[in-house]
PDB file of N, CA and C in Angstrom:
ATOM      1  N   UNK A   1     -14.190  60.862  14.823  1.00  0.00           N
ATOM      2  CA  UNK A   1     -13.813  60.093  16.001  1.00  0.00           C
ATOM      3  C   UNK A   1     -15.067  59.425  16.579  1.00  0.00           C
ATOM      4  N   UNK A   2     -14.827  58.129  16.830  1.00  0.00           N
ATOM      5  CA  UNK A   2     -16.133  57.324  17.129  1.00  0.00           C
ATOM      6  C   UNK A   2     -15.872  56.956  18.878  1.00  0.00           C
ATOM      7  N   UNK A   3     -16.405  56.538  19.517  1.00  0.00           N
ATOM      8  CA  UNK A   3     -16.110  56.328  21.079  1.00  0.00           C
ATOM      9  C   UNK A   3     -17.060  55.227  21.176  1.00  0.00           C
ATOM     10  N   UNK A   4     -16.895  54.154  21.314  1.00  0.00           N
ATOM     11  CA  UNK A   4     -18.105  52.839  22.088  1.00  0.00           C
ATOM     12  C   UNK A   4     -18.010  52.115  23.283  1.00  0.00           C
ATOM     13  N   UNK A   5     -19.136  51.905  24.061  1.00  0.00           N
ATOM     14  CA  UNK A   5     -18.529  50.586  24.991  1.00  0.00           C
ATOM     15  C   UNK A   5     -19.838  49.760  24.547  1.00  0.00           C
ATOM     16  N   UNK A   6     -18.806  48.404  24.861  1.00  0.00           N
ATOM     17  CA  UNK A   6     -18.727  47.296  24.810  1.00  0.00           C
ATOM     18  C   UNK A   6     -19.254  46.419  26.251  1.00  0.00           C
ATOM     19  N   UNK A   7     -20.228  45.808  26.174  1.00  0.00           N
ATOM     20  CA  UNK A   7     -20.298  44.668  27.699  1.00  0.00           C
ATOM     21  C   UNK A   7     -20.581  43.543  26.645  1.00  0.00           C
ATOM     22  N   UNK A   8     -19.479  42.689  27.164  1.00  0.00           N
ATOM     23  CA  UNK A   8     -19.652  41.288  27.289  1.00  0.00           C
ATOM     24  C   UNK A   8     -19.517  40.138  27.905  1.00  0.00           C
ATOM     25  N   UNK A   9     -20.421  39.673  27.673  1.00  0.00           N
ATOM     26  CA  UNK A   9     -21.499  38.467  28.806  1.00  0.00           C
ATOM     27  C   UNK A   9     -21.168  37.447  28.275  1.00  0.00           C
ATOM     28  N   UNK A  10     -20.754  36.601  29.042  1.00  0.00           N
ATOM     29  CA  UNK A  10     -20.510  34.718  28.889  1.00  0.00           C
ATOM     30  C   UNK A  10     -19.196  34.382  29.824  1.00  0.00           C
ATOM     31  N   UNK A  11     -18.412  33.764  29.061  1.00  0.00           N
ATOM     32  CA  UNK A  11     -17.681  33.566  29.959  1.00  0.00           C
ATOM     33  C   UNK A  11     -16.024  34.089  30.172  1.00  0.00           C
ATOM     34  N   UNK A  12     -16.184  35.484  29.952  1.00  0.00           N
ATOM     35  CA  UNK A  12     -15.470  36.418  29.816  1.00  0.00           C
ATOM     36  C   UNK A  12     -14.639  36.935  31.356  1.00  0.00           C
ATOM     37  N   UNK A  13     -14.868  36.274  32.020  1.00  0.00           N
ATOM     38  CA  UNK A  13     -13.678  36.715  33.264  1.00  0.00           C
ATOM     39  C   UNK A  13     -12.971  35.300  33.606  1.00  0.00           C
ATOM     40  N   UNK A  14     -11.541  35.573  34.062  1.00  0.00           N
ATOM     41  CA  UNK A  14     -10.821  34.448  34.535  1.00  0.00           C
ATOM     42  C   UNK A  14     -10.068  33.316  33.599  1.00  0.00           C
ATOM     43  N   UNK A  15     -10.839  33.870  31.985  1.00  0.00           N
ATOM     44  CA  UNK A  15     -10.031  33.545  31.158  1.00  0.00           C
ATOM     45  C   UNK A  15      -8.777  34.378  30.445  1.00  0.00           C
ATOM     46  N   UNK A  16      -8.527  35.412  30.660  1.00  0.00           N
ATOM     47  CA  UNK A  16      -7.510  36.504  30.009  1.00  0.00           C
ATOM     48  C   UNK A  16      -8.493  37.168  29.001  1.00  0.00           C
ATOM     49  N   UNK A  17      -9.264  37.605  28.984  1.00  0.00           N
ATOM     50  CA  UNK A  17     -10.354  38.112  28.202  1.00  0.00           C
ATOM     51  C   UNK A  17      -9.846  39.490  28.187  1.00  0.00           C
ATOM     52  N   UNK A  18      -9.056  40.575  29.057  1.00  0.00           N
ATOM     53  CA  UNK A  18      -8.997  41.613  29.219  1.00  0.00           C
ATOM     54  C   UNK A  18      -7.146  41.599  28.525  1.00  0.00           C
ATOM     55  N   UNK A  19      -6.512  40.440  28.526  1.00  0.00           N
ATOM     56  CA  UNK A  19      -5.094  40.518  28.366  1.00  0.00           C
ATOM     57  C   UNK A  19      -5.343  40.659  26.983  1.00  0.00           C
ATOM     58  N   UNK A  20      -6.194  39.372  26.470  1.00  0.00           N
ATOM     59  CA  UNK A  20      -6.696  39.431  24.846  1.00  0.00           C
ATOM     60  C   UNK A  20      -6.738  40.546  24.150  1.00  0.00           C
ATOM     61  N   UNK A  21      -7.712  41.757  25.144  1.00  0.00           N
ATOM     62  CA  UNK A  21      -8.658  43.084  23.953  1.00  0.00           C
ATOM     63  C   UNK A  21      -7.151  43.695  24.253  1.00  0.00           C
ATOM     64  N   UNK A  22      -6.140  43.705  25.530  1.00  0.00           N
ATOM     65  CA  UNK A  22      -4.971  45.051  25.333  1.00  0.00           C
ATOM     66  C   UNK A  22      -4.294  44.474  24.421  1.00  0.00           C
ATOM     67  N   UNK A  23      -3.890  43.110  24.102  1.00  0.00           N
ATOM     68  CA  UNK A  23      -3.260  42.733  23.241  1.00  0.00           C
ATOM     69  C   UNK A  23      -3.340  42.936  21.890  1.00  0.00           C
ATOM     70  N   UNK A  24      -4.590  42.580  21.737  1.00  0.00           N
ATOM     71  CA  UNK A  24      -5.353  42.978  19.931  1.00  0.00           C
ATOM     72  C   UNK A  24      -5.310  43.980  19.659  1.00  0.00           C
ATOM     73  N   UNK A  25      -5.163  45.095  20.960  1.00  0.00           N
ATOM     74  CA  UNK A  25      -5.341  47.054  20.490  1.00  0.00           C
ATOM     75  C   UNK A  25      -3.813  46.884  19.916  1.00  0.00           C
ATOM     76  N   UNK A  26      -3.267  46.568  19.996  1.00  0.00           N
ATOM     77  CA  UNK A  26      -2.290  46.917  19.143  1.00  0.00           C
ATOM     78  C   UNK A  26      -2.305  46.925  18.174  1.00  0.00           C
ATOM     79  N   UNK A  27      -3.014  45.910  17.685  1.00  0.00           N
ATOM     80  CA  UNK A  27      -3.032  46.184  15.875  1.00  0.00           C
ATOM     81  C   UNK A  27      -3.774  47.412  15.476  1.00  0.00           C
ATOM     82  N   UNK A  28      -4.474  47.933  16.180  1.00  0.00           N
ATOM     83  CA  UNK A  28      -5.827  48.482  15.722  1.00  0.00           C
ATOM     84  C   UNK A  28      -5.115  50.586  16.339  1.00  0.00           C
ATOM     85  N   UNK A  29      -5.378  51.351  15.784  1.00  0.00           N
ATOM     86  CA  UNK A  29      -5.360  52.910  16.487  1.00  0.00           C
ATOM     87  C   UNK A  29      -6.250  52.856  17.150  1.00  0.00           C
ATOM     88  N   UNK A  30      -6.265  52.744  18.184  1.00  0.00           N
ATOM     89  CA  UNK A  30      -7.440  53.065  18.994  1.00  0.00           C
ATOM     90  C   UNK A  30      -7.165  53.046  20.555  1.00  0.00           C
ATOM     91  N   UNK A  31      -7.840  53.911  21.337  1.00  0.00           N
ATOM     92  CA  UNK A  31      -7.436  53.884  22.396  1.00  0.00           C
ATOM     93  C   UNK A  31      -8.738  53.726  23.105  1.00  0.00           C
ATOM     94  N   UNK A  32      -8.928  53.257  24.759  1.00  0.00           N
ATOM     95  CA  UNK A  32      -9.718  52.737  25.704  1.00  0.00           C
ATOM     96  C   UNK A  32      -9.127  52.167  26.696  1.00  0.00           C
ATOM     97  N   UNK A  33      -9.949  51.305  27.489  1.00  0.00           N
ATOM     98  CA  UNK A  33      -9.975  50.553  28.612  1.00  0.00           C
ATOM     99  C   UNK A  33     -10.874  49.529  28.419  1.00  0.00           C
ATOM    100  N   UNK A  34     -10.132  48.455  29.218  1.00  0.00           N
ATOM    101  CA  UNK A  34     -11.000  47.417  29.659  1.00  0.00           C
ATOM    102  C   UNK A  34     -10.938  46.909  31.097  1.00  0.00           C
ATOM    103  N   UNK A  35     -12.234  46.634  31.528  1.00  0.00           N
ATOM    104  CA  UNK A  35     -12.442  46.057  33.105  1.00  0.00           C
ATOM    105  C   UNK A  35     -13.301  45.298  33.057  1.00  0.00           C
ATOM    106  N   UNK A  36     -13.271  44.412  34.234  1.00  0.00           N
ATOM    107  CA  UNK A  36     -14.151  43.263  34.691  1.00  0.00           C
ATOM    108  C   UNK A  36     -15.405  44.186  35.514  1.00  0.00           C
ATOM    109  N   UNK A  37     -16.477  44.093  35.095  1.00  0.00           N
ATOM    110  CA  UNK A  37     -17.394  44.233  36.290  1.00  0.00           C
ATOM    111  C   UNK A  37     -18.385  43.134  36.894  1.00  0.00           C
ATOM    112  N   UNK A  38     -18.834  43.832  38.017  1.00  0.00           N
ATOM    113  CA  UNK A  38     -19.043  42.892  39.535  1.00  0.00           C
ATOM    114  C   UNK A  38     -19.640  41.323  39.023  1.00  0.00           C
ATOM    115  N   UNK A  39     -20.764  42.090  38.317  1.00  0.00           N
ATOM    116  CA  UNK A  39     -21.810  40.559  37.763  1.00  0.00           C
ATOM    117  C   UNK A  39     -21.500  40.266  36.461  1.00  0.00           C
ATOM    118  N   UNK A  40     -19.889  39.937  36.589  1.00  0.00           N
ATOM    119  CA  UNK A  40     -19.410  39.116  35.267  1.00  0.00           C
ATOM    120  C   UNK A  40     -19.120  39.096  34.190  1.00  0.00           C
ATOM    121  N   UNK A  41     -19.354  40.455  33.776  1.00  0.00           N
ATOM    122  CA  UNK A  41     -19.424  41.162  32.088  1.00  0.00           C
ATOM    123  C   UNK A  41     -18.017  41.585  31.653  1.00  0.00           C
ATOM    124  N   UNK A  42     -17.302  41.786  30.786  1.00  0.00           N
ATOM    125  CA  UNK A  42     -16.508  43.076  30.797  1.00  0.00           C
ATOM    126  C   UNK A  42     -16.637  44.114  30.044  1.00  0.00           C
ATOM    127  N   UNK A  43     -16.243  45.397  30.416  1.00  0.00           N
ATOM    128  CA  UNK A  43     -16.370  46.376  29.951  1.00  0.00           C
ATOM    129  C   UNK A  43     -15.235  46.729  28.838  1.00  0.00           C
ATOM    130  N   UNK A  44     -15.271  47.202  28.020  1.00  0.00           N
ATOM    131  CA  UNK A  44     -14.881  47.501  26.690  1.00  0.00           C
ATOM    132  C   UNK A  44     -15.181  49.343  26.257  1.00  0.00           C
ATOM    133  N   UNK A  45     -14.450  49.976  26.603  1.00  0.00           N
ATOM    134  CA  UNK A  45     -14.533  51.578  25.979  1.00  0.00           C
ATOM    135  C   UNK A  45     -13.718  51.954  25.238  1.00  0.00           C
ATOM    136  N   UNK A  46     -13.737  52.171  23.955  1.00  0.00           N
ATOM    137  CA  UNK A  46     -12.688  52.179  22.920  1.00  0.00           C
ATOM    138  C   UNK A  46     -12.663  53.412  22.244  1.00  0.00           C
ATOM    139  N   UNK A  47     -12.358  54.161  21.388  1.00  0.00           N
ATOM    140  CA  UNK A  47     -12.287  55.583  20.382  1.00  0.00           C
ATOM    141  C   UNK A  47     -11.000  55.236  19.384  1.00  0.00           C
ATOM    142  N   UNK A  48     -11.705  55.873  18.540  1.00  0.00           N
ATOM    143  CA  UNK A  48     -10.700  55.931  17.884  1.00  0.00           C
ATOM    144  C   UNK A  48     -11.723  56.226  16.550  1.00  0.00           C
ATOM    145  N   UNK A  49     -10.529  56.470  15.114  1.00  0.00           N
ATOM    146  CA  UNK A  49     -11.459  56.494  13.797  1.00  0.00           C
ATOM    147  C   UNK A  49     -12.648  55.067  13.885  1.00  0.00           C
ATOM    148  N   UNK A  50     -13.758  55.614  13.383  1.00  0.00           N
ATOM    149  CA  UNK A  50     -14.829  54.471  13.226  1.00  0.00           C
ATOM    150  C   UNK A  50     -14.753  53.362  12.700  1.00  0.00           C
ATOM    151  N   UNK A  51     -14.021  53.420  11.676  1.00  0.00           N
ATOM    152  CA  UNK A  51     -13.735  52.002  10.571  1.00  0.00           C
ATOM    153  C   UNK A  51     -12.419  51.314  11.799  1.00  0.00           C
ATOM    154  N   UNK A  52     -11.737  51.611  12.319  1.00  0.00           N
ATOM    155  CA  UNK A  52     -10.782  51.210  13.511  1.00  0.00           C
ATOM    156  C   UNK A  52     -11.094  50.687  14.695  1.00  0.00           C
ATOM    157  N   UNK A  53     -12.723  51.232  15.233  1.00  0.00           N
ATOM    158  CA  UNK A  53     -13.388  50.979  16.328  1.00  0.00           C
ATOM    159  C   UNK A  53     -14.413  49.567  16.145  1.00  0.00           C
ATOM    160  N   UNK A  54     -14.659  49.819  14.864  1.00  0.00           N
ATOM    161  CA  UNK A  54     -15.668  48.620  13.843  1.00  0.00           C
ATOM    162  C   UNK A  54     -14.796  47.523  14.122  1.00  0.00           C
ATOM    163  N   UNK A  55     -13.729  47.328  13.570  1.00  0.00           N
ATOM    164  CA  UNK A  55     -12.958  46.329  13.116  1.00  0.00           C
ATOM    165  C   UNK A  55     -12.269  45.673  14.564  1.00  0.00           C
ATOM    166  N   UNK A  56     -11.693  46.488  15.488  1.00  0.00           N
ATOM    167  CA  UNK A  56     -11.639  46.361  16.652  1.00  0.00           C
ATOM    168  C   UNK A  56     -12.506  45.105  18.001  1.00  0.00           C
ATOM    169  N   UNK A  57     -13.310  45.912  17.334  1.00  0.00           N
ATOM    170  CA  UNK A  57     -15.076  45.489  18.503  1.00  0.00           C
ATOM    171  C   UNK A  57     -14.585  43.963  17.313  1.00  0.00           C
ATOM    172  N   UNK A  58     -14.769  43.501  15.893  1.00  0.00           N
ATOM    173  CA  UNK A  58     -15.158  42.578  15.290  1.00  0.00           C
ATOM    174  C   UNK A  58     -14.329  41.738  16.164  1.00  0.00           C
ATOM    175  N   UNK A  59     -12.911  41.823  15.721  1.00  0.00           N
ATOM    176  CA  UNK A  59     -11.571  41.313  15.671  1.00  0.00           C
ATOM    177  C   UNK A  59     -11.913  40.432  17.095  1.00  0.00           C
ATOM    178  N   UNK A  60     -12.398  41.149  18.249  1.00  0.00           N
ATOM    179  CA  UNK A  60     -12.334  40.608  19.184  1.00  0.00           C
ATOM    180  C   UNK A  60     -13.400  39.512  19.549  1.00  0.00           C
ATOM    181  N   UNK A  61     -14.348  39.641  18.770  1.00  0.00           N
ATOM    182  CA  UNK A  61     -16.436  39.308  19.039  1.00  0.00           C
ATOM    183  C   UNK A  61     -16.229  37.979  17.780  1.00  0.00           C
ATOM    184  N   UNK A  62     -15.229  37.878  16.927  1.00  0.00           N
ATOM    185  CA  UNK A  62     -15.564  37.395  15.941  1.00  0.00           C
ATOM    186  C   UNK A  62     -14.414  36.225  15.864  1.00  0.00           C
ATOM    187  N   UNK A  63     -13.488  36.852  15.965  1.00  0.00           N
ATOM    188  CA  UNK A  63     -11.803  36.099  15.232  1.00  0.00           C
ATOM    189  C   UNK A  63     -11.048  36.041  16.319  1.00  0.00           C
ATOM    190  N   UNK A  64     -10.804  36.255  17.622  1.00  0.00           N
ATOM    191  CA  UNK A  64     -10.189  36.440  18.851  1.00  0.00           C
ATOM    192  C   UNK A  64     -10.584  34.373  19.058  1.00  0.00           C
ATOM    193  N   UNK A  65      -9.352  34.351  20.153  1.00  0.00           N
ATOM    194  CA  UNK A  65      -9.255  32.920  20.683  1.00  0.00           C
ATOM    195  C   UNK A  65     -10.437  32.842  21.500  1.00  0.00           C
ATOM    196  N   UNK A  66     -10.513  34.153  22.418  1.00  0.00           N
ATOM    197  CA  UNK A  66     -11.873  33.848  23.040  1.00  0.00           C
ATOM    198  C   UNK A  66     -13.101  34.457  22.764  1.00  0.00           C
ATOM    199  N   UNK A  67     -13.445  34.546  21.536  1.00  0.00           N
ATOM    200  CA  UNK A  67     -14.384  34.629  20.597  1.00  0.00           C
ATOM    201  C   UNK A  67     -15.590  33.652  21.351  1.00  0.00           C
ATOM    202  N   UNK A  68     -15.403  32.661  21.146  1.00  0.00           N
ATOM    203  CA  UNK A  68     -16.412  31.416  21.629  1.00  0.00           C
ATOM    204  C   UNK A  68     -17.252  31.602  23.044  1.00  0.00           C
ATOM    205  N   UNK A  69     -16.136  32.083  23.822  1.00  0.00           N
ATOM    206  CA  UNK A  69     -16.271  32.341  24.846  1.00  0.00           C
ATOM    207  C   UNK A  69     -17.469  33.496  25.102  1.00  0.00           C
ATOM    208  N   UNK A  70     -17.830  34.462  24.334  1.00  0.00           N
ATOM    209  CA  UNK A  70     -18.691  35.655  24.634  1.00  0.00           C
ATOM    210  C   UNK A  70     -19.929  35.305  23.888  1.00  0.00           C
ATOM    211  N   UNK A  71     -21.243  35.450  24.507  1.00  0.00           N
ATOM    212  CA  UNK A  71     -22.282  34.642  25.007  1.00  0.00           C
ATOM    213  C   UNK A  71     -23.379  36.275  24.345  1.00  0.00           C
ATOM    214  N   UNK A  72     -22.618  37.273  24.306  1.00  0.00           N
ATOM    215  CA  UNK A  72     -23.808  38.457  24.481  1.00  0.00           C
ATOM    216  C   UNK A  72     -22.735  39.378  24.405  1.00  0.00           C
ATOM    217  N   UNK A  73     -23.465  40.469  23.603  1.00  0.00           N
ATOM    218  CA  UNK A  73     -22.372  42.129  23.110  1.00  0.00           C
ATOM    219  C   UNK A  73     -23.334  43.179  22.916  1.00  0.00           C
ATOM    220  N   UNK A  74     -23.181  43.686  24.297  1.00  0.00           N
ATOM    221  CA  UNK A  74     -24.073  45.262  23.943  1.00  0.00           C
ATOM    222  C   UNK A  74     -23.262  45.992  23.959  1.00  0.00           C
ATOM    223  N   UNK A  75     -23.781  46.756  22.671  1.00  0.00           N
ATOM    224  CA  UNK A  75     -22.516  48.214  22.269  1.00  0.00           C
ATOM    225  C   UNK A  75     -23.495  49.147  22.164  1.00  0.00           C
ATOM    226  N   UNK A  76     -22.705  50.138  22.932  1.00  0.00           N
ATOM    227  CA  UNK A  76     -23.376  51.949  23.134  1.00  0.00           C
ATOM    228  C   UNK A  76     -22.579  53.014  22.702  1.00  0.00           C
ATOM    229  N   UNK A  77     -23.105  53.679  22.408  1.00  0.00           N
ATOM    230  CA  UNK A  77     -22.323  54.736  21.544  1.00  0.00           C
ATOM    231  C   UNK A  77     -21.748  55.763  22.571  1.00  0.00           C
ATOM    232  N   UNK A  78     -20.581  56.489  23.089  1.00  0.00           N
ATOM    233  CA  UNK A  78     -20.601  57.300  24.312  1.00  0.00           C
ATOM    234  C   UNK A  78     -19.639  58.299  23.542  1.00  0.00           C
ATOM    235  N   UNK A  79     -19.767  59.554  24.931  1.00  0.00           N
ATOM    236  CA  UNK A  79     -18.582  60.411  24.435  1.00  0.00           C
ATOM    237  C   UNK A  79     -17.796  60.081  24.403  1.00  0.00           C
ATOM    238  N   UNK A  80     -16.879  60.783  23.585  1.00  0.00           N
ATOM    239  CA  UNK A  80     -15.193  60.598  23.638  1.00  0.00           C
ATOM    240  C   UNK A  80     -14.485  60.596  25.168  1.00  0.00           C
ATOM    241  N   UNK A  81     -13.818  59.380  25.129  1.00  0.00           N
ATOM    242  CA  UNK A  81     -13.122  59.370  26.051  1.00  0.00           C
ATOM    243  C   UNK A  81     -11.707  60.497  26.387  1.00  0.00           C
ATOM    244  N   UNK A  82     -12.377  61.555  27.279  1.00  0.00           N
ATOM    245  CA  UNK A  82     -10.996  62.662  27.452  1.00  0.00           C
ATOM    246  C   UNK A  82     -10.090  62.324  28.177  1.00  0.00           C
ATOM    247  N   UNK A  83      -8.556  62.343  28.008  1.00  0.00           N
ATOM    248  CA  UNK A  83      -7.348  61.675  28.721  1.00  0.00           C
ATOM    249  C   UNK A  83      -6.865  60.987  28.543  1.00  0.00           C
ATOM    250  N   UNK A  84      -7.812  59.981  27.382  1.00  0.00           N
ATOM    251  CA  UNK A  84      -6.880  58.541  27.202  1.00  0.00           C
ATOM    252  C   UNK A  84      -6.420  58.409  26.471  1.00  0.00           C
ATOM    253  N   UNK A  85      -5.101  57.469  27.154  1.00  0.00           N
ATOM    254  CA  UNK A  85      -3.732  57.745  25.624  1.00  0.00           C
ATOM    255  C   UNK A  85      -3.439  55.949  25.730  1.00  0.00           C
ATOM    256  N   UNK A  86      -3.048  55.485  24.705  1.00  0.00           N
ATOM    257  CA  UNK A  86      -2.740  54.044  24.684  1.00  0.00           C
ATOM    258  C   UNK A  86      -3.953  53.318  24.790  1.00  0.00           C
ATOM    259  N   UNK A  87      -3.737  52.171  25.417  1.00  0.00           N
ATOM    260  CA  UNK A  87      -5.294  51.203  26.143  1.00  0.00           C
ATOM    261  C   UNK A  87      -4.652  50.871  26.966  1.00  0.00           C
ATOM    262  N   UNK A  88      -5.513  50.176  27.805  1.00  0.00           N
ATOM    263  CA  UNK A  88      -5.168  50.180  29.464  1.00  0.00           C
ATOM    264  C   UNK A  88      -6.422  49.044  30.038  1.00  0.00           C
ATOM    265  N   UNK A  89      -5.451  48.066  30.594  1.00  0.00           N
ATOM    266  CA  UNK A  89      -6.637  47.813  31.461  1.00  0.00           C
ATOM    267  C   UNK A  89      -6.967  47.978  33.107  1.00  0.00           C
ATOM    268  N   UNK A  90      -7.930  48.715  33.249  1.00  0.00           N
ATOM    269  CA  UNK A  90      -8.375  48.814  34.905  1.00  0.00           C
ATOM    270  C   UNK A  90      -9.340  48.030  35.692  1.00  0.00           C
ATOM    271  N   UNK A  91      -9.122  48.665  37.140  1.00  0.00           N
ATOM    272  CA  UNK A  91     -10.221  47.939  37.700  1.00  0.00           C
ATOM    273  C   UNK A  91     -10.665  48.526  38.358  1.00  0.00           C
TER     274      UNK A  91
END
Protein backbone atom coordinates (compact mmCIF):
# COMPACT_ATOMS: atom_id res chain seq x y z
CA UNK A 1 0.00 0.00 0.00
CA UNK A 2 1.51 3.26 -1.20
CA UNK A 3 -0.06 6.72 0.27
CA UNK A 4 1.14 10.21 -1.62
CA UNK A 5 0.27 13.80 -1.69
CA UNK A 6 0.26 15.69 -4.40
CA UNK A 7 0.44 19.89 -4.59
CA UNK A 8 -0.28 21.37 -7.64
CA UNK A 9 0.64 24.78 -8.73
CA UNK A 10 -0.60 26.73 -11.84
CA UNK A 11 -3.71 27.22 -12.61
CA UNK A 12 -5.47 24.66 -10.76
CA UNK A 13 -8.39 26.39 -8.83
CA UNK A 14 -11.68 27.68 -10.38
CA UNK A 15 -11.23 25.48 -13.17
CA UNK A 16 -12.90 22.02 -11.87
CA UNK A 17 -9.47 20.73 -11.16
CA UNK A 18 -10.83 18.93 -7.99
CA UNK A 19 -14.21 17.62 -9.99
CA UNK A 20 -11.51 16.25 -12.62
CA UNK A 21 -9.07 14.11 -9.89
CA UNK A 22 -12.84 12.68 -8.12
CA UNK A 23 -13.83 11.94 -11.46
CA UNK A 24 -10.65 10.10 -12.83
CA UNK A 25 -10.54 8.09 -9.24
CA UNK A 26 -12.88 6.14 -10.62
CA UNK A 27 -11.04 4.45 -12.96
CA UNK A 28 -8.21 3.94 -10.76
CA UNK A 29 -8.57 1.71 -6.84
CA UNK A 30 -7.57 4.16 -4.94
CA UNK A 31 -8.77 6.15 -2.33
CA UNK A 32 -7.97 10.03 -0.97
CA UNK A 33 -8.99 13.53 -1.01
CA UNK A 34 -8.68 16.50 -2.76
CA UNK A 35 -8.73 20.31 -1.63
CA UNK A 36 -7.96 23.71 -2.68
CA UNK A 37 -5.47 25.41 -0.46
CA UNK A 38 -5.25 29.14 0.60
CA UNK A 39 -2.22 30.18 -1.84
CA UNK A 40 -3.63 28.39 -4.82
CA UNK A 41 -2.28 24.87 -5.01
CA UNK A 42 -4.35 21.79 -4.69
CA UNK A 43 -3.90 19.17 -2.56
CA UNK A 44 -3.98 15.62 -3.77
CA UNK A 45 -3.71 12.57 -0.97
CA UNK A 46 -4.24 9.35 -2.54
CA UNK A 47 -3.40 5.34 -1.34
CA UNK A 48 -3.91 2.77 -2.76
CA UNK A 49 -1.65 -0.28 -4.53
CA UNK A 50 1.52 1.66 -5.94
CA UNK A 51 1.30 0.81 -9.62
CA UNK A 52 -2.59 2.41 -9.04
CA UNK A 53 -1.24 5.49 -7.19
CA UNK A 54 1.60 5.86 -10.14
CA UNK A 55 -0.82 5.76 -12.83
CA UNK A 56 -3.35 7.86 -10.99
CA UNK A 57 -0.92 10.91 -10.06
CA UNK A 58 0.11 10.32 -14.23
CA UNK A 59 -3.45 10.12 -15.61
CA UNK A 60 -4.10 13.36 -14.03
CA UNK A 61 -0.35 15.43 -14.49
CA UNK A 62 -0.16 14.00 -17.95
CA UNK A 63 -3.48 12.97 -20.00
CA UNK A 64 -6.29 14.85 -17.91
CA UNK A 65 -8.12 17.95 -19.83
CA UNK A 66 -6.49 20.01 -17.30
CA UNK A 67 -3.20 18.63 -17.68
CA UNK A 68 -1.96 21.98 -19.33
CA UNK A 69 -3.21 23.73 -16.76
CA UNK A 70 -0.63 22.44 -13.84
CA UNK A 71 2.47 24.55 -13.85
CA UNK A 72 4.38 22.43 -10.85
CA UNK A 73 3.85 18.76 -8.93
CA UNK A 74 5.37 18.10 -5.66
CA UNK A 75 4.78 14.59 -4.51
CA UNK A 76 5.56 13.31 -0.88
CA UNK A 77 5.39 10.13 0.27
CA UNK A 78 2.98 10.04 3.64
CA UNK A 79 1.31 7.60 5.88
CA UNK A 80 -1.51 5.74 5.02
CA UNK A 81 -4.42 7.52 5.09
CA UNK A 82 -6.65 5.86 8.19
CA UNK A 83 -10.57 6.12 7.54
CA UNK A 84 -10.69 6.71 4.08
CA UNK A 85 -13.08 4.95 2.03
CA UNK A 86 -13.95 6.12 -1.64
CA UNK A 87 -12.35 9.74 -2.67
CA UNK A 88 -13.78 12.72 -1.60
CA UNK A 89 -13.35 16.08 -2.11
CA UNK A 90 -12.94 18.60 0.96
CA UNK A 91 -12.34 21.79 2.16
Amino acid sequence: MTARRVIFDGRVQGVGFRYTCKDLAKGFEVVGTVRNLPEGTVELEVMGETEEVEDFIKEIAEESALAHNIKGMFVTNISPLDGVKGFSIVS
